[in-house]
Protein backbone atom coordinates (compact mmCIF):
# COMPACT_ATOMS: atom_id res chain seq x y z
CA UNK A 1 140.89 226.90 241.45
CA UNK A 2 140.27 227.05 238.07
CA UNK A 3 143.03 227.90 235.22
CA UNK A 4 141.81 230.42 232.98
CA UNK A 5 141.71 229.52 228.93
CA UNK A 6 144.29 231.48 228.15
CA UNK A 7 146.87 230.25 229.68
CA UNK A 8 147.17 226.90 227.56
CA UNK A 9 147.04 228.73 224.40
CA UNK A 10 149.60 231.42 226.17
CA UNK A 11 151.71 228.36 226.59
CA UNK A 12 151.12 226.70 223.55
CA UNK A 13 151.87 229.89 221.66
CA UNK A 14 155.39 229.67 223.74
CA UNK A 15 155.80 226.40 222.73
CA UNK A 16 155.54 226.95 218.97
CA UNK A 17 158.02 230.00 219.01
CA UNK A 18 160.37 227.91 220.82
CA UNK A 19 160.08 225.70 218.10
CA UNK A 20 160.12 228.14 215.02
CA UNK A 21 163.16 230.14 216.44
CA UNK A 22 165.12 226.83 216.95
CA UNK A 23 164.26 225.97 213.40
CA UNK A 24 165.16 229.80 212.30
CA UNK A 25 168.58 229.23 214.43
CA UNK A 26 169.04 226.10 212.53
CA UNK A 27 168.96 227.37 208.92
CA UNK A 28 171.48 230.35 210.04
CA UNK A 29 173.90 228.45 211.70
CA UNK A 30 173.28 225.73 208.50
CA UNK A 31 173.43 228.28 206.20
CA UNK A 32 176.97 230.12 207.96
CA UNK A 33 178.51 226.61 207.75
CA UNK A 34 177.93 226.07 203.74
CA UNK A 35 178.73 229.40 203.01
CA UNK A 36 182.32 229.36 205.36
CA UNK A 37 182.70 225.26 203.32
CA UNK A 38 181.82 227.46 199.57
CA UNK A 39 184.89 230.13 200.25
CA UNK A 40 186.98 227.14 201.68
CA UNK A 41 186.12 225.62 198.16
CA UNK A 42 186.83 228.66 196.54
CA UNK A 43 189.97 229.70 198.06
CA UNK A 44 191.42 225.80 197.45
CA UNK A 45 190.26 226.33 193.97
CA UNK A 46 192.45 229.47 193.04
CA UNK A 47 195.43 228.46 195.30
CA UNK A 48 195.43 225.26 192.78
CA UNK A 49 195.50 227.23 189.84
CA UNK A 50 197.50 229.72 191.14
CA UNK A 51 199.89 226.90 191.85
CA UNK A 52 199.14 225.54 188.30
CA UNK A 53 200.16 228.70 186.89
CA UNK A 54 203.59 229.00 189.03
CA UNK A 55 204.87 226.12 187.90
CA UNK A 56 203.95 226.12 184.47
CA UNK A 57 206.04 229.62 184.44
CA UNK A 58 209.57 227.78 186.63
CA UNK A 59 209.38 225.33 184.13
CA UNK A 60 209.13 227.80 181.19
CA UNK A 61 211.97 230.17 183.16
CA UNK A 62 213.91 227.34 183.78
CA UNK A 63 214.03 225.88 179.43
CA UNK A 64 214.87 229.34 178.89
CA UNK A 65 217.63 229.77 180.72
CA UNK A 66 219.29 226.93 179.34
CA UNK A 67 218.58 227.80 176.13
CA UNK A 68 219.90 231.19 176.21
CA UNK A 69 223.10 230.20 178.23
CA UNK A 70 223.81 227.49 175.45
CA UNK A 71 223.39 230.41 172.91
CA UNK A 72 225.79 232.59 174.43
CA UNK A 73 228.84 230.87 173.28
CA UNK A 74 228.32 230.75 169.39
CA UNK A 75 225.91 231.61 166.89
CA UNK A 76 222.42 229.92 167.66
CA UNK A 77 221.25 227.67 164.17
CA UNK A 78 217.63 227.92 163.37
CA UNK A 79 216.03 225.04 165.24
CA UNK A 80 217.56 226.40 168.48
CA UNK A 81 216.08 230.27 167.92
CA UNK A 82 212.62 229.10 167.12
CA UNK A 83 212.71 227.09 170.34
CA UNK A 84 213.87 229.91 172.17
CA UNK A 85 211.05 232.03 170.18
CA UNK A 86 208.57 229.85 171.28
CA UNK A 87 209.78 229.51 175.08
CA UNK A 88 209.60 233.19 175.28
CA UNK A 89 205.72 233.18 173.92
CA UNK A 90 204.86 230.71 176.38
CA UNK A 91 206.66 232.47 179.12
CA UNK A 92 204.70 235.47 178.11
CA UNK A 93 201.44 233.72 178.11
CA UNK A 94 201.97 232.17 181.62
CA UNK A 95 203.11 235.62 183.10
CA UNK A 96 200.02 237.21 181.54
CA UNK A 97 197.62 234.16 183.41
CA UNK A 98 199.68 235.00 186.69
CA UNK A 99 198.33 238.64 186.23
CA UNK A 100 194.87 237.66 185.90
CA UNK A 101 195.10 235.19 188.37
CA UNK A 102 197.86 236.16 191.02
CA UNK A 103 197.41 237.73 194.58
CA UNK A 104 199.82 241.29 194.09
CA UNK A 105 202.61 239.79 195.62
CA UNK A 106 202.52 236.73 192.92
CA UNK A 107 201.98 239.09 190.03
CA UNK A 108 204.94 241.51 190.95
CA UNK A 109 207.31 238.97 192.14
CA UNK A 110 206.50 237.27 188.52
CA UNK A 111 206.92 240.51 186.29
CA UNK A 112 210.16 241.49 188.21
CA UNK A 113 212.31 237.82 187.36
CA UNK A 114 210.79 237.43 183.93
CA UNK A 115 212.27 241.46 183.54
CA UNK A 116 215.46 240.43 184.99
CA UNK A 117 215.77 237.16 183.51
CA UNK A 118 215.31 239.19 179.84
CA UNK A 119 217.83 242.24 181.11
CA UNK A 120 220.03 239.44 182.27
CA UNK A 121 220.13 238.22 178.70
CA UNK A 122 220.51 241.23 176.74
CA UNK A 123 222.90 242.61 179.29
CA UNK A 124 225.19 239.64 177.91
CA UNK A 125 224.14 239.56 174.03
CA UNK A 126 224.60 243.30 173.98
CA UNK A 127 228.14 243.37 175.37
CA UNK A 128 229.66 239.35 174.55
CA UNK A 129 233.23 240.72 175.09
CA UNK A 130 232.83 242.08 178.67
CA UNK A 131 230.12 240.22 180.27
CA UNK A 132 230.58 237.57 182.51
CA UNK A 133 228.36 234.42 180.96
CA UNK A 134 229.43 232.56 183.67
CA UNK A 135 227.90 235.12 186.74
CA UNK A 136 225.20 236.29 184.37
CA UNK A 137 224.28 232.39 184.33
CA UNK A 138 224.51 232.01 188.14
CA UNK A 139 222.41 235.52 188.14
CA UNK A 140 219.59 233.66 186.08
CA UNK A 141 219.24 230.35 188.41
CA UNK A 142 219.84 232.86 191.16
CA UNK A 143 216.85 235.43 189.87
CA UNK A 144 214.43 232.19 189.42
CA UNK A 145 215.19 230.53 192.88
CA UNK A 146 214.12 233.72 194.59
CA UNK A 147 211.03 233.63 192.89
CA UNK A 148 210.52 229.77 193.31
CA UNK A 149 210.58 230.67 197.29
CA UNK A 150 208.61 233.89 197.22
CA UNK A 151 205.69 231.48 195.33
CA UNK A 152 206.19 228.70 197.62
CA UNK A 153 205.67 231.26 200.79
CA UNK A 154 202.89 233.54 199.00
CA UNK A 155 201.12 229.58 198.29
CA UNK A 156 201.59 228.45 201.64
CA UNK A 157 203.91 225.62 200.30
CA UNK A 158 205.91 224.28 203.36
């Protein structure tokens, strides 16, 4: 019996898909894998600046809060206003990156302590003789621990 010519070119035709759509499953699953490792990359890369940017802003919150407690007793002199002045602009600038940068529950956790750190503070300056320095202080530390955890949970910080 004698095998007909086609049927080793039928075959070898077979035999060369085979190997094309292994090649062609290859490159996907190649491809799938460097884009999933690119957003991994990506995603590390924000969280770090997010974090960045978080504790830039605690550290700001937290100079501030000193500084305006220690003014609430007396009359601040000049050196002491300008470094409030200048605390304030920074905490300013580092809310504004959190904005940019932030998921929504970063940016509105943010903007709601740095508005009740600043209420806080004029609460007190407006009204010396019947605020409460001492709660109003407690309020402040109290205002930017929340926010410390609500960052640490919204980063994934254990």
């Amino acid at each position: 019996m004698q095998v007909s010519v086609w049927v080793p070119i039928i075959v070898g035709l077979i035999g060369v898909l085979g190997v094309v759509a292994g090649q062609l499953v290859t490159t996907w699953r190649e491809r799938t894998r460097e884009a999933a490792a690119f957003r991994r990359a990506d995603q590390i890369y924000w969280r770090d600046k997010r974090l960045d940017a978080c504790l830039a802003l605690l550290v700001t919150m937290n100079a501030w809060r000193e500084l305006v407690v220690d003014t609430w007793g007396d009359s601040p002199d000049e050196a002491i206003l300008a470094e409030l002045h200048d605390t304030v602009i920074a905490m300013s600038d580092q809310l504004a990156t959190l904005k940019l940068i932030g998921t929504d529950s970063i940016r509105s956790a943010a903007t709601a302590a740095v508005d009740d750190l600043f209420a806080t503070a004029a609460a007190v300056r407006r009204s010396p003789a019947t605020a409460d320095p001492v709660q109003a202080s407690r309020h402040l530390s109290a205002t930017i621990r929340t926010l410390r955890e609500h960052l640490r949970e919204a980063l994934s910080i254990a």
